[in-house]
PDB file of N, CA and C in Angstrom:
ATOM      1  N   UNK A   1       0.847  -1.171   0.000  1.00  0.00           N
ATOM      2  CA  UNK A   1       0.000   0.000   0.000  1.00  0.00           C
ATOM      3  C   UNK A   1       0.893   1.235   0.000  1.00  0.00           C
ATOM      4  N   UNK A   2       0.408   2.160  -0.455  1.00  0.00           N
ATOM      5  CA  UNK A   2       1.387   3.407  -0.848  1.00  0.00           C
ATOM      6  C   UNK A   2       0.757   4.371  -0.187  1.00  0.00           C
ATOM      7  N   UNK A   3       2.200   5.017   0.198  1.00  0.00           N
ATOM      8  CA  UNK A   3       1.760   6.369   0.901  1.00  0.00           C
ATOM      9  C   UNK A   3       0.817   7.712   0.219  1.00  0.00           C
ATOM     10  N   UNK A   4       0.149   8.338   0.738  1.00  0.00           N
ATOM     11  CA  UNK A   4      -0.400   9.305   0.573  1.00  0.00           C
ATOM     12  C   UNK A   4       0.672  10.316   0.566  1.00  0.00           C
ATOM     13  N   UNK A   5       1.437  10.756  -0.138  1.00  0.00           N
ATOM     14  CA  UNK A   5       2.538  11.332  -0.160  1.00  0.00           C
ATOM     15  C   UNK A   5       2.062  13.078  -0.360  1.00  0.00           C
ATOM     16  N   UNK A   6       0.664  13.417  -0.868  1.00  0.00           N
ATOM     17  CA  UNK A   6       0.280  14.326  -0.814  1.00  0.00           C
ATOM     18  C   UNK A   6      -0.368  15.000   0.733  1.00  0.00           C
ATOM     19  N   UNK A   7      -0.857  14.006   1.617  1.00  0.00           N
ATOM     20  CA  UNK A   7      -0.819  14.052   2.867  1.00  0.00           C
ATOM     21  C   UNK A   7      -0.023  14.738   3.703  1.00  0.00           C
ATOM     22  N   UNK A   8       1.349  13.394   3.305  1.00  0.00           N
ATOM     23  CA  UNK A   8       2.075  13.963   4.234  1.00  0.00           C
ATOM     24  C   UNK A   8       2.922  15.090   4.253  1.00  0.00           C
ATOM     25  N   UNK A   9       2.832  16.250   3.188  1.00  0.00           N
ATOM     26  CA  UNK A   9       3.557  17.132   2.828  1.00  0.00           C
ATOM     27  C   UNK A   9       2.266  17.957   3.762  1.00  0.00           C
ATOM     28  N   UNK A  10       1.409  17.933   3.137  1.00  0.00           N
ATOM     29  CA  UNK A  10       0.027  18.603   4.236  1.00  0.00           C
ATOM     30  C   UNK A  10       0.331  18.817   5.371  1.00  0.00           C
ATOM     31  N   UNK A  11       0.631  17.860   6.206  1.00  0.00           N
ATOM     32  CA  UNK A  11       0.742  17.390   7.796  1.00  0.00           C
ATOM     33  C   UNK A  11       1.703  17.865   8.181  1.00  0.00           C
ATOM     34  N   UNK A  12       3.164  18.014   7.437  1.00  0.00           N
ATOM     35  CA  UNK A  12       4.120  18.577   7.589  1.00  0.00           C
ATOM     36  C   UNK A  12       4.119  19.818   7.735  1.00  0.00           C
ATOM     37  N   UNK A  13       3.667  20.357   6.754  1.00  0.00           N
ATOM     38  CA  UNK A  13       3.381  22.133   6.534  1.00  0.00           C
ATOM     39  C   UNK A  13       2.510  22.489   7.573  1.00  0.00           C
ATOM     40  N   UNK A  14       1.732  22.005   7.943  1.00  0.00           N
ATOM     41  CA  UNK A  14       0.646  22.272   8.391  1.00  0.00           C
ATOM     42  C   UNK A  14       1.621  22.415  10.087  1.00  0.00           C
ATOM     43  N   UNK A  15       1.985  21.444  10.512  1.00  0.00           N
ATOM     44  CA  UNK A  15       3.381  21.455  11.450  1.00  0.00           C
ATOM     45  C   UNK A  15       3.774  22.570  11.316  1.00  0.00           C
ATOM     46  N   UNK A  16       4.440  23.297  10.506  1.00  0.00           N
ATOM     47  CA  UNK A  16       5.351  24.352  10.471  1.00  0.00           C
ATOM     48  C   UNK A  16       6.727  24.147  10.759  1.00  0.00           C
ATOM     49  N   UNK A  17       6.847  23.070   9.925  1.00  0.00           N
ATOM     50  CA  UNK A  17       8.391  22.387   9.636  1.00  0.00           C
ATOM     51  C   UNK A  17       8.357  22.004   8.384  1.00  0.00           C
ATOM     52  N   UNK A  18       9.514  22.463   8.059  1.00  0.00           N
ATOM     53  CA  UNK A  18      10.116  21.627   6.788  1.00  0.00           C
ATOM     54  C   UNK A  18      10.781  20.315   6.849  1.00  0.00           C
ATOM     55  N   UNK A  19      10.987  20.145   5.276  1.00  0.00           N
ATOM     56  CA  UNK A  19      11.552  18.455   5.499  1.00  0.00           C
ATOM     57  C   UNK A  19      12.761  18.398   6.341  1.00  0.00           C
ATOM     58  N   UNK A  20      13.818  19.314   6.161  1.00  0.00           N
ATOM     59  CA  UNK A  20      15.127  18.844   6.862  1.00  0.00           C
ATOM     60  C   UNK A  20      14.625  18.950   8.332  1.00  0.00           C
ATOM     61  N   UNK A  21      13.892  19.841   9.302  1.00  0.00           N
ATOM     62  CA  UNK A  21      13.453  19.304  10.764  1.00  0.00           C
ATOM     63  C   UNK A  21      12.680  18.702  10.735  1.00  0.00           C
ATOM     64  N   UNK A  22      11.685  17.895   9.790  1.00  0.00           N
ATOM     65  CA  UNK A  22      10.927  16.550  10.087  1.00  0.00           C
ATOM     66  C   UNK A  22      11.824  15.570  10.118  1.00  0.00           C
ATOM     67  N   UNK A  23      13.069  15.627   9.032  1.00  0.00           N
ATOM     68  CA  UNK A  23      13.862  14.014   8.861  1.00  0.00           C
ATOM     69  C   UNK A  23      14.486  14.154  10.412  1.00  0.00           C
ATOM     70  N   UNK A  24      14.822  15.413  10.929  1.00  0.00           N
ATOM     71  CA  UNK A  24      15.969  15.667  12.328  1.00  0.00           C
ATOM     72  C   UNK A  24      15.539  15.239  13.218  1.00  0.00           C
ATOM     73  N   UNK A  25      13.634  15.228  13.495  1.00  0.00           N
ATOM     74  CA  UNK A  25      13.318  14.815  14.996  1.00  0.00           C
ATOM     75  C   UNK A  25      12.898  13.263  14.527  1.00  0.00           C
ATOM     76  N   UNK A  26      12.798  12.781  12.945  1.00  0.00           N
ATOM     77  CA  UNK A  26      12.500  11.123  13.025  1.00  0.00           C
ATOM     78  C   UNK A  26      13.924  10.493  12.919  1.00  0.00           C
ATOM     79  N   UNK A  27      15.092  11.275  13.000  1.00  0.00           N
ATOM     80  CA  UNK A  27      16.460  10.326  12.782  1.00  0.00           C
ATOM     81  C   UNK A  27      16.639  10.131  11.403  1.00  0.00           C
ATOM     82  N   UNK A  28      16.217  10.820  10.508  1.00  0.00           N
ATOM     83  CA  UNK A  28      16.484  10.581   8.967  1.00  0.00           C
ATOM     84  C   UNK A  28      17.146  11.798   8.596  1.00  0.00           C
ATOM     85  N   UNK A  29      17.083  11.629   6.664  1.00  0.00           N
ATOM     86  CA  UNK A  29      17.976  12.559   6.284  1.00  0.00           C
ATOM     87  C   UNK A  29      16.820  13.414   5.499  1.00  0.00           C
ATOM     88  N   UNK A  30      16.975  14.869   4.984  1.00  0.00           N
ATOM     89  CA  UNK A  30      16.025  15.277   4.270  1.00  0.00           C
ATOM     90  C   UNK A  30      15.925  14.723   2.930  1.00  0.00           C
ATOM     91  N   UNK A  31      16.504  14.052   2.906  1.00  0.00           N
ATOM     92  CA  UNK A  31      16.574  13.138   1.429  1.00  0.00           C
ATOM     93  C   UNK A  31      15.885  12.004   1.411  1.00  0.00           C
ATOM     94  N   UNK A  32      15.269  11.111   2.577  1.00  0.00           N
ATOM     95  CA  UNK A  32      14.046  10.277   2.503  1.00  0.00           C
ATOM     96  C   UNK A  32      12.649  11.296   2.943  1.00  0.00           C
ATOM     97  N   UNK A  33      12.813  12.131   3.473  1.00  0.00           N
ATOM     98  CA  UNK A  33      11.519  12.609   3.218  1.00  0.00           C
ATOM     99  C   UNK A  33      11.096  13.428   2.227  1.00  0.00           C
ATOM    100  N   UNK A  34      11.829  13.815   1.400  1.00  0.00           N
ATOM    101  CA  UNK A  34      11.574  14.408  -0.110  1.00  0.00           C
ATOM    102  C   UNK A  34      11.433  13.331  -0.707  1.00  0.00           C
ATOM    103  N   UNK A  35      11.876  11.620  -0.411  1.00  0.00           N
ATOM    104  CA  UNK A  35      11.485  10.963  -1.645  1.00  0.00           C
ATOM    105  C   UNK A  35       9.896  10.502  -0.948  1.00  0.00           C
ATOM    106  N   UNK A  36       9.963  10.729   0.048  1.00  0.00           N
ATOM    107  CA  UNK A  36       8.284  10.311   0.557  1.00  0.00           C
ATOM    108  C   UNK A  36       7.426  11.019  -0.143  1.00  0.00           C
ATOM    109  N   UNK A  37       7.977  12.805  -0.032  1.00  0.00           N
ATOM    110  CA  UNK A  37       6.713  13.424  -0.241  1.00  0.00           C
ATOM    111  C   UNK A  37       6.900  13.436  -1.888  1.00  0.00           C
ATOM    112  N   UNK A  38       7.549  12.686  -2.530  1.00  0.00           N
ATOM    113  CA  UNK A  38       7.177  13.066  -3.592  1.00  0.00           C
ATOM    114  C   UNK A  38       7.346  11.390  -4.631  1.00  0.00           C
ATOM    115  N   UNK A  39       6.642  10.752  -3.966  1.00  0.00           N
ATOM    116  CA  UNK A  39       6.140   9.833  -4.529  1.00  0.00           C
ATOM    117  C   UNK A  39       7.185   8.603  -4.669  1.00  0.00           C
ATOM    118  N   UNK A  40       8.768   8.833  -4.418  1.00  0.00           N
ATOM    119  CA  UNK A  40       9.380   7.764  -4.846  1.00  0.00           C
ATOM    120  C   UNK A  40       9.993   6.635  -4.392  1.00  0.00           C
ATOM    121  N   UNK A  41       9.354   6.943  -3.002  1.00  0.00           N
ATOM    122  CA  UNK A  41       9.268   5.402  -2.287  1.00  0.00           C
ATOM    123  C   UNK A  41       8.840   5.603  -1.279  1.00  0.00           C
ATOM    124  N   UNK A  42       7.979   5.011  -0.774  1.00  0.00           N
ATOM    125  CA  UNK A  42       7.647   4.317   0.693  1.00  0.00           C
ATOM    126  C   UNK A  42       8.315   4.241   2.285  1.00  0.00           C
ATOM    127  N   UNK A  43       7.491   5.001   3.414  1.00  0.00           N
ATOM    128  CA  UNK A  43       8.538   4.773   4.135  1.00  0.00           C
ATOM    129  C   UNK A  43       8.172   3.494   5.243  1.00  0.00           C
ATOM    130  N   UNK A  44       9.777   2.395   5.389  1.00  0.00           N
ATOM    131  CA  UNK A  44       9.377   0.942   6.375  1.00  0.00           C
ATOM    132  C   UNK A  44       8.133   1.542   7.204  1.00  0.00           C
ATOM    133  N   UNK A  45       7.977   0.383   7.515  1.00  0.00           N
ATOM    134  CA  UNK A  45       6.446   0.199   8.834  1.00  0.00           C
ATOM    135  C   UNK A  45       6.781   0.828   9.638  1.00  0.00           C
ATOM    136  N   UNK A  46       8.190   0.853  10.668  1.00  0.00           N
ATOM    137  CA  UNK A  46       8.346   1.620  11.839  1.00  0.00           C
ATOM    138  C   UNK A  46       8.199   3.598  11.428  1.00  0.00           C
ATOM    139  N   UNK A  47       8.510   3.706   9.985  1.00  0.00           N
ATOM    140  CA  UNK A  47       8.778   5.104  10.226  1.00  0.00           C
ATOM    141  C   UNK A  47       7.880   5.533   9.952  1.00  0.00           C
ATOM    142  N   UNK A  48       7.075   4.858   8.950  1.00  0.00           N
ATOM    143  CA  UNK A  48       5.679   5.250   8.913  1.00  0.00           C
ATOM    144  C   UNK A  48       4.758   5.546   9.924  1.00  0.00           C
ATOM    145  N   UNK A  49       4.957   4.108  10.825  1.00  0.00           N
ATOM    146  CA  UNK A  49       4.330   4.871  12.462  1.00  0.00           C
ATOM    147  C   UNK A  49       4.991   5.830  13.141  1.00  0.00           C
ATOM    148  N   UNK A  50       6.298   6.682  13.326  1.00  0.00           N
ATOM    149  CA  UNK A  50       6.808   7.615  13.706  1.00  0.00           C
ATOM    150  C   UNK A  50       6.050   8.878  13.206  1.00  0.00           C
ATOM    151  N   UNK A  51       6.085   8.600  11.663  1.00  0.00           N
ATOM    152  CA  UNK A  51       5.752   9.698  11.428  1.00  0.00           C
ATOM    153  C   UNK A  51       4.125   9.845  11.944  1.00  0.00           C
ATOM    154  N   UNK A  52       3.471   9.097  11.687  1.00  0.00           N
ATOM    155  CA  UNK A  52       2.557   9.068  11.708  1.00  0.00           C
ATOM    156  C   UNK A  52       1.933   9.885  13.445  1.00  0.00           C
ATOM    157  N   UNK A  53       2.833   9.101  14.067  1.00  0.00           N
ATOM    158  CA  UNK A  53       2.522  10.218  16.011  1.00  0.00           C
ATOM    159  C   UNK A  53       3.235  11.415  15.714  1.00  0.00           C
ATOM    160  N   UNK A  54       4.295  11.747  15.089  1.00  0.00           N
ATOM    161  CA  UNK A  54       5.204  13.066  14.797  1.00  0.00           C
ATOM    162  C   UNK A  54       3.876  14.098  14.949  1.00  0.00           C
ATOM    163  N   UNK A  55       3.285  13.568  13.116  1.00  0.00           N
ATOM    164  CA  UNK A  55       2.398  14.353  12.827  1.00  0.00           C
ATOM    165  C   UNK A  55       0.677  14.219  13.407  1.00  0.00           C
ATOM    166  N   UNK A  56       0.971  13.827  14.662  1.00  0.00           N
ATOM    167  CA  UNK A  56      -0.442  13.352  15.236  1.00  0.00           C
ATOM    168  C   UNK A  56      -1.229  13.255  14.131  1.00  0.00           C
ATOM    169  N   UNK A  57      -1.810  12.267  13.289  1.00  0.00           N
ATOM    170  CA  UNK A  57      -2.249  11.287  12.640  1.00  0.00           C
ATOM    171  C   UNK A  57      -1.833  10.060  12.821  1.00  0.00           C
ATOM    172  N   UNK A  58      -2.560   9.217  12.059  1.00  0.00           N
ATOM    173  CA  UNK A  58      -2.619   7.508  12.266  1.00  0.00           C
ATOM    174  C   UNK A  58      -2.261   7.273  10.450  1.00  0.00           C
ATOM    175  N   UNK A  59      -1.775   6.070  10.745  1.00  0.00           N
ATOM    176  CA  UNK A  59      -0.900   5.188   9.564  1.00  0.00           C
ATOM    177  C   UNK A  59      -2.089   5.172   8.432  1.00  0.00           C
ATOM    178  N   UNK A  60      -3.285   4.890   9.150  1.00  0.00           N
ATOM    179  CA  UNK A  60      -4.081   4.569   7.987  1.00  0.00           C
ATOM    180  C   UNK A  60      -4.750   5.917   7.261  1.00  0.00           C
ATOM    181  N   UNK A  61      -4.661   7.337   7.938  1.00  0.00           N
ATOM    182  CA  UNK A  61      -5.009   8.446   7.169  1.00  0.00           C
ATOM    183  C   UNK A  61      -3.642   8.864   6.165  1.00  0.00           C
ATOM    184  N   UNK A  62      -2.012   8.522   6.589  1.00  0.00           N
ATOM    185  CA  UNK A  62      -1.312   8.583   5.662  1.00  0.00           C
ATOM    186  C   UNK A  62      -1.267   7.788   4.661  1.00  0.00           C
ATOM    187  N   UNK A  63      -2.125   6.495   4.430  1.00  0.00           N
ATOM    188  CA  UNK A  63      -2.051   5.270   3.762  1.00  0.00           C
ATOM    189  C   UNK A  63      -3.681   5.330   2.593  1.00  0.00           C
ATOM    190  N   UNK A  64      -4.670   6.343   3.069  1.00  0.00           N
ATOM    191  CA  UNK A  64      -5.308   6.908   2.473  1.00  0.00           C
ATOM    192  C   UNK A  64      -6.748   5.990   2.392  1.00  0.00           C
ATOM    193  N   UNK A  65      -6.724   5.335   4.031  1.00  0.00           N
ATOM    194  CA  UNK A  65      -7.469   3.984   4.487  1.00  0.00           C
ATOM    195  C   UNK A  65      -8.578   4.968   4.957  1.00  0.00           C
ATOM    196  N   UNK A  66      -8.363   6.120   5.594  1.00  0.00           N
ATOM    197  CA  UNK A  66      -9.035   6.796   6.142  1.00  0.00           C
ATOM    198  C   UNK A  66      -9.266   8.557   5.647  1.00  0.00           C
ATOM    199  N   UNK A  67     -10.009   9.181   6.090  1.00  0.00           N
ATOM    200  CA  UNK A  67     -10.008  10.532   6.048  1.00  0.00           C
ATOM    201  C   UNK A  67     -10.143  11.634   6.767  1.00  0.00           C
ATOM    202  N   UNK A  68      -9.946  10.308   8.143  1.00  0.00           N
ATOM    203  CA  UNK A  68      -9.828  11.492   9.440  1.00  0.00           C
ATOM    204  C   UNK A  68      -8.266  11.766   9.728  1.00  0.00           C
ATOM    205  N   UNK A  69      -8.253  13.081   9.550  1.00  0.00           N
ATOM    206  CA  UNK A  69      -6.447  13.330   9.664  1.00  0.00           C
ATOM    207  C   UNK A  69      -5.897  13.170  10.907  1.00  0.00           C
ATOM    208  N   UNK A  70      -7.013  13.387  11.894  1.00  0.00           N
ATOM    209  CA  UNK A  70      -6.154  13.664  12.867  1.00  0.00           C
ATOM    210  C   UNK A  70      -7.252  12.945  14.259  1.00  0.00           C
ATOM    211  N   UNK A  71      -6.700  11.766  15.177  1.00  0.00           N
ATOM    212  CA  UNK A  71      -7.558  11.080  16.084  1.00  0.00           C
ATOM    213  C   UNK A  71      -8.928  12.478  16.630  1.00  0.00           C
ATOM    214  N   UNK A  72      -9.947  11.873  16.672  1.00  0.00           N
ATOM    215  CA  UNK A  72     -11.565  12.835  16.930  1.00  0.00           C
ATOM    216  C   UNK A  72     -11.797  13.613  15.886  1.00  0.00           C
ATOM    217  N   UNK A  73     -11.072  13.936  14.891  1.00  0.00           N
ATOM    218  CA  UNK A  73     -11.307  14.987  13.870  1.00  0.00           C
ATOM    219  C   UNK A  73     -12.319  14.303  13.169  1.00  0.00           C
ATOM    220  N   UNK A  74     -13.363  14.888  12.667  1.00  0.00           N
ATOM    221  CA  UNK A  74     -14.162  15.261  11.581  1.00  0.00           C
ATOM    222  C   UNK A  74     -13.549  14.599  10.424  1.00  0.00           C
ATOM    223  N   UNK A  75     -13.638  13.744   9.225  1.00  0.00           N
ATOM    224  CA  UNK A  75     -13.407  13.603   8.469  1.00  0.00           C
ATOM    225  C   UNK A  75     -12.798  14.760   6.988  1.00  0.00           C
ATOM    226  N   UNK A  76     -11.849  14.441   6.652  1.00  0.00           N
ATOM    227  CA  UNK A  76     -11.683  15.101   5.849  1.00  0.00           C
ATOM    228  C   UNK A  76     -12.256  15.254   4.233  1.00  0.00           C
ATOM    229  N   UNK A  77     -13.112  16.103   4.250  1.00  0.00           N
ATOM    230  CA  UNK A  77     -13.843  16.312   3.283  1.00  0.00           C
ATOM    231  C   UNK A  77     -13.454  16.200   1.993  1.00  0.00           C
ATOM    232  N   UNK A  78     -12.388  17.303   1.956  1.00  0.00           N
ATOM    233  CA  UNK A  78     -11.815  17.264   0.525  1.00  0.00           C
ATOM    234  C   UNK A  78      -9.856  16.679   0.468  1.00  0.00           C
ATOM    235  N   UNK A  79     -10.270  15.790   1.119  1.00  0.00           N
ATOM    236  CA  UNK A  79      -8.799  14.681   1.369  1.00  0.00           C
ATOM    237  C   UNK A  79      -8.623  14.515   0.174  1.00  0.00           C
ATOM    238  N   UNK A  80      -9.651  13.921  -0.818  1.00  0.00           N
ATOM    239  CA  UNK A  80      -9.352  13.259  -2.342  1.00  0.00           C
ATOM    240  C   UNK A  80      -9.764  13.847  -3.033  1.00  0.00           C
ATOM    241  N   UNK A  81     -10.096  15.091  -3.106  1.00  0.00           N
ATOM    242  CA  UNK A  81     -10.217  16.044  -3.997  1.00  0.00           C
ATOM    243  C   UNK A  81      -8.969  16.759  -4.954  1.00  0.00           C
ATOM    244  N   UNK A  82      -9.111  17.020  -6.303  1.00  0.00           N
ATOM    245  CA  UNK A  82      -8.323  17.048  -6.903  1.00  0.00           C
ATOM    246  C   UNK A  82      -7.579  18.971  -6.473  1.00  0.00           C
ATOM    247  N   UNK A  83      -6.695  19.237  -7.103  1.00  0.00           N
ATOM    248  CA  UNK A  83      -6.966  20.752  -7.015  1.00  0.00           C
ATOM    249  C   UNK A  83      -7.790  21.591  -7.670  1.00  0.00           C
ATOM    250  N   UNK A  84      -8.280  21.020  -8.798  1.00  0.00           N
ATOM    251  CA  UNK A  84      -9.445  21.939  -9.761  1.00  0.00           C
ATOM    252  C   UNK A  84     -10.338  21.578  -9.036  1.00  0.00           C
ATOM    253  N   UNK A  85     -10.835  20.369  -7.801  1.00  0.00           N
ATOM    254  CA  UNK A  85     -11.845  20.479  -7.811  1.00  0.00           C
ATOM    255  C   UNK A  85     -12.298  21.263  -6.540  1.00  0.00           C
ATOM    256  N   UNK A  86     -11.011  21.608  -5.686  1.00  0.00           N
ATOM    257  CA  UNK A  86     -10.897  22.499  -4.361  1.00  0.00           C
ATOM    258  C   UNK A  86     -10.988  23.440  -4.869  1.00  0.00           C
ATOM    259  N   UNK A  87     -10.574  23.768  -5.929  1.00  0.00           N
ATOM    260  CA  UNK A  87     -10.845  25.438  -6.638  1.00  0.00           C
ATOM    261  C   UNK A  87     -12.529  25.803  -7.021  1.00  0.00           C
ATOM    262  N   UNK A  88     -13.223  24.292  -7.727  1.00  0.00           N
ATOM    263  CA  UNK A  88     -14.681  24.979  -8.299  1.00  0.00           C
ATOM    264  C   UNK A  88     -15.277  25.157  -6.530  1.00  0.00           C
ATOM    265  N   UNK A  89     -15.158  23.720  -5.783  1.00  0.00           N
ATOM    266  CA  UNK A  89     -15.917  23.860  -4.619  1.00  0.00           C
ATOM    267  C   UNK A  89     -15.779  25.313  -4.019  1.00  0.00           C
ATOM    268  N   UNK A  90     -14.129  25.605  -4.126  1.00  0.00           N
ATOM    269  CA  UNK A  90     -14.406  27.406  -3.231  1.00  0.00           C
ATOM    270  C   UNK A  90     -15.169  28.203  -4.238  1.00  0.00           C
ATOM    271  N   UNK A  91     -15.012  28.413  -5.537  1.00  0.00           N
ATOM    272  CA  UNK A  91     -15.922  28.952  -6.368  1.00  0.00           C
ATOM    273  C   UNK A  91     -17.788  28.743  -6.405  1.00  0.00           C
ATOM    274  N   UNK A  92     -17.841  27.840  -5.665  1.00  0.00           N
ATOM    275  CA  UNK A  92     -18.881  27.127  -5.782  1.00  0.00           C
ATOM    276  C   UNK A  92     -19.577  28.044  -4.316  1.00  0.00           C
ATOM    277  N   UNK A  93     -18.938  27.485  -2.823  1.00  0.00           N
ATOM    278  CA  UNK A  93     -18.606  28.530  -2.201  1.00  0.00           C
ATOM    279  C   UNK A  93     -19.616  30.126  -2.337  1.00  0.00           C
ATOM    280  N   UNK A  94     -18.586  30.684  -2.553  1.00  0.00           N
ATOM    281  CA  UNK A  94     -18.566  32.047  -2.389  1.00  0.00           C
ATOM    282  C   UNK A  94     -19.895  32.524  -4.082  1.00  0.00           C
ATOM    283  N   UNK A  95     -20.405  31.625  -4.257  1.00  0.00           N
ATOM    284  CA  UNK A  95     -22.013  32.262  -5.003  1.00  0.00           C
ATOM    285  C   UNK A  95     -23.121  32.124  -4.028  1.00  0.00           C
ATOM    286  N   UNK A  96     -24.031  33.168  -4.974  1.00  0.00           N
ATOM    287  CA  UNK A  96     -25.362  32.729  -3.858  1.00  0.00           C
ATOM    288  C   UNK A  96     -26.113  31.933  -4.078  1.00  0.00           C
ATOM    289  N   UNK A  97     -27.132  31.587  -3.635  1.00  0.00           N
ATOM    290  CA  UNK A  97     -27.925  30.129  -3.884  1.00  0.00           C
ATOM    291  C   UNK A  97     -28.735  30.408  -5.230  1.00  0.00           C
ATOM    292  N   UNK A  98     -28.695  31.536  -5.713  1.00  0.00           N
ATOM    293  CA  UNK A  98     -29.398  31.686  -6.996  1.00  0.00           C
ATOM    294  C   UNK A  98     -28.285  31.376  -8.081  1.00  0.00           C
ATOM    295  N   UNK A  99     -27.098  31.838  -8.066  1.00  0.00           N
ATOM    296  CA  UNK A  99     -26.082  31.141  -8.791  1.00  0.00           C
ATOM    297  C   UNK A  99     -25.819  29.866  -8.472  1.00  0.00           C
ATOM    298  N   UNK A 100     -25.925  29.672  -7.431  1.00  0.00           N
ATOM    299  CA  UNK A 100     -25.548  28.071  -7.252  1.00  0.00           C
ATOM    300  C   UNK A 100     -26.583  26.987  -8.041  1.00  0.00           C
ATOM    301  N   UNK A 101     -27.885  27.588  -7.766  1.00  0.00           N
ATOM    302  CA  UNK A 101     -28.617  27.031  -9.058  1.00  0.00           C
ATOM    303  C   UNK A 101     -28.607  26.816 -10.477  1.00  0.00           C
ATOM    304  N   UNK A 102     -28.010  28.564 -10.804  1.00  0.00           N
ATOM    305  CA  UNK A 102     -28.089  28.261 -12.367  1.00  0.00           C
ATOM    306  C   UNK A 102     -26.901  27.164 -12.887  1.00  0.00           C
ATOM    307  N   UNK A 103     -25.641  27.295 -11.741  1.00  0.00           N
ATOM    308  CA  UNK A 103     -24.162  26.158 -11.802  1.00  0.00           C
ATOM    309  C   UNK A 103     -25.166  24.917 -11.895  1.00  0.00           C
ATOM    310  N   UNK A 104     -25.575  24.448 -10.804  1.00  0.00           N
ATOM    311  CA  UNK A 104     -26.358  22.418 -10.942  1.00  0.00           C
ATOM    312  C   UNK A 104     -26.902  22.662 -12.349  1.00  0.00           C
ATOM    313  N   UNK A 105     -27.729  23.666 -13.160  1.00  0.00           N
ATOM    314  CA  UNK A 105     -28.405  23.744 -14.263  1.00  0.00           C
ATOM    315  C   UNK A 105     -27.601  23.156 -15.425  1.00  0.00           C
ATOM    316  N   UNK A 106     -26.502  24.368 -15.355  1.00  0.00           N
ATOM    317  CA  UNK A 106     -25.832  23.656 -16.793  1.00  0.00           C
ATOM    318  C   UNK A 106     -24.644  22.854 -16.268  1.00  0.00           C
ATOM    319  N   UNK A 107     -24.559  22.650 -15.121  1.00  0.00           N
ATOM    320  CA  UNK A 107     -23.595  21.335 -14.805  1.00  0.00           C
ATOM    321  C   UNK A 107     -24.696  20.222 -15.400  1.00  0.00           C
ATOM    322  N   UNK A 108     -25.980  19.952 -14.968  1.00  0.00           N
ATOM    323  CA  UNK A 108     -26.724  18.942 -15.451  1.00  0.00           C
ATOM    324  C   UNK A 108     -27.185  19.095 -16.840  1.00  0.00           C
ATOM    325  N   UNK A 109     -26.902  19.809 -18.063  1.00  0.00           N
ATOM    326  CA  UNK A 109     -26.875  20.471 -18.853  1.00  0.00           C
ATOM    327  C   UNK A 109     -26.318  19.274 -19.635  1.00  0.00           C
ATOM    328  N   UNK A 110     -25.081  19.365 -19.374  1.00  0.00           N
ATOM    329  CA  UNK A 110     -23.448  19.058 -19.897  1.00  0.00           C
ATOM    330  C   UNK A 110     -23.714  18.018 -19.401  1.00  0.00           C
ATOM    331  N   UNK A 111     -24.060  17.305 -18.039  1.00  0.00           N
ATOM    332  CA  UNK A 111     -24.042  15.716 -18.094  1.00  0.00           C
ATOM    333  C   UNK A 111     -24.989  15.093 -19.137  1.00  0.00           C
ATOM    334  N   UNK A 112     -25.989  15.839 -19.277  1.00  0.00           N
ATOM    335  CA  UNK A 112     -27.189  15.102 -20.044  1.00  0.00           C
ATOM    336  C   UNK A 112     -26.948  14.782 -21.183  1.00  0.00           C
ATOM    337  N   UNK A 113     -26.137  16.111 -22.111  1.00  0.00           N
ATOM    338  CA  UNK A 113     -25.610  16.153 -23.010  1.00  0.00           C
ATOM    339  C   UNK A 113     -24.299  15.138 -23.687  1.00  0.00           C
ATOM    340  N   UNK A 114     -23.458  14.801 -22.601  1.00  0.00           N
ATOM    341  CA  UNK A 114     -22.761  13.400 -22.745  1.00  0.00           C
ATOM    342  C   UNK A 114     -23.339  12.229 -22.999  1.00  0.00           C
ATOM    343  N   UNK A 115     -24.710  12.484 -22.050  1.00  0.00           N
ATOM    344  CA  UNK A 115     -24.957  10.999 -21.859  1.00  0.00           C
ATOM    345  C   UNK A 115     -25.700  10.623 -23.192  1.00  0.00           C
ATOM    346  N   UNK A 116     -26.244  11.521 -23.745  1.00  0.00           N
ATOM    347  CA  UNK A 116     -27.226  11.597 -25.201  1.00  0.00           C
ATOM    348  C   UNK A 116     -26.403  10.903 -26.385  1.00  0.00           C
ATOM    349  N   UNK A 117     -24.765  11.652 -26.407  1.00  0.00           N
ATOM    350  CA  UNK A 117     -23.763  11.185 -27.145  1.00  0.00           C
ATOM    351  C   UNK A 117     -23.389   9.739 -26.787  1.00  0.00           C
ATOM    352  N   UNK A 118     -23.742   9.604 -25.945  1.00  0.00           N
ATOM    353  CA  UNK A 118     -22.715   7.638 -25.720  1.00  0.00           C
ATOM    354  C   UNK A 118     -23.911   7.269 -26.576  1.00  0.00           C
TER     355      UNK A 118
END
């Protein structure tokens, strides 16, 4: 199973540490946690659970089992959300419910319209 490597750059930042004092307080180098956060390998079981209390979260919200980031938290809503789609939702957001209507309109517009074509 593969890390959520977009996570844990989250969790980190969100910390207010960078990689070279995350690798310093888990005993690593900033050179395995740049290959964590960026996709190119995996970190063993033990460091995964390190990190995982570091960044108060659990193995299975870095592992992408879960979407509560953090033990009692609320689920994370837009955990698997893409970035265009954190962008329409804030766009989506900040209209009023009369725009937000006419958006479902020709959002359902455009689905209907696909579906006519298959």
């Amino acid at each position: 199973m593969a890390l959520r490597s977009d996570r844990l750059t989250r969790l980190r930042e969100e910390m207010g540490v960078n990689q070279t004092r995350l690798a310093e307080m888990l005993d690593l180098t900033s050179n395995h946690i740049s290959k964590y956060e960026n996709g190119y390998t995996n970190p063993p079981l033990d460091t995964l659970a390190k990190l995982a209390e570091m960044l108060n979260t659990t193995t299975d919200y870095l592992l992408g089992l879960s979407n509560v980031p953090h033990p009692g938290a609320e689920p994370d809503a837009e955990a698997d959300l893409t970035q265009d789609e954190i962008e329409w939702l804030a766009l989506y957001r900040e209209r009023s419910s009369t725009d937000r209507k006419q958006l479902f309109t020709v959002l359902r517009a455009l689905r209907d319209m696909r579906s006519e074509e298959s």
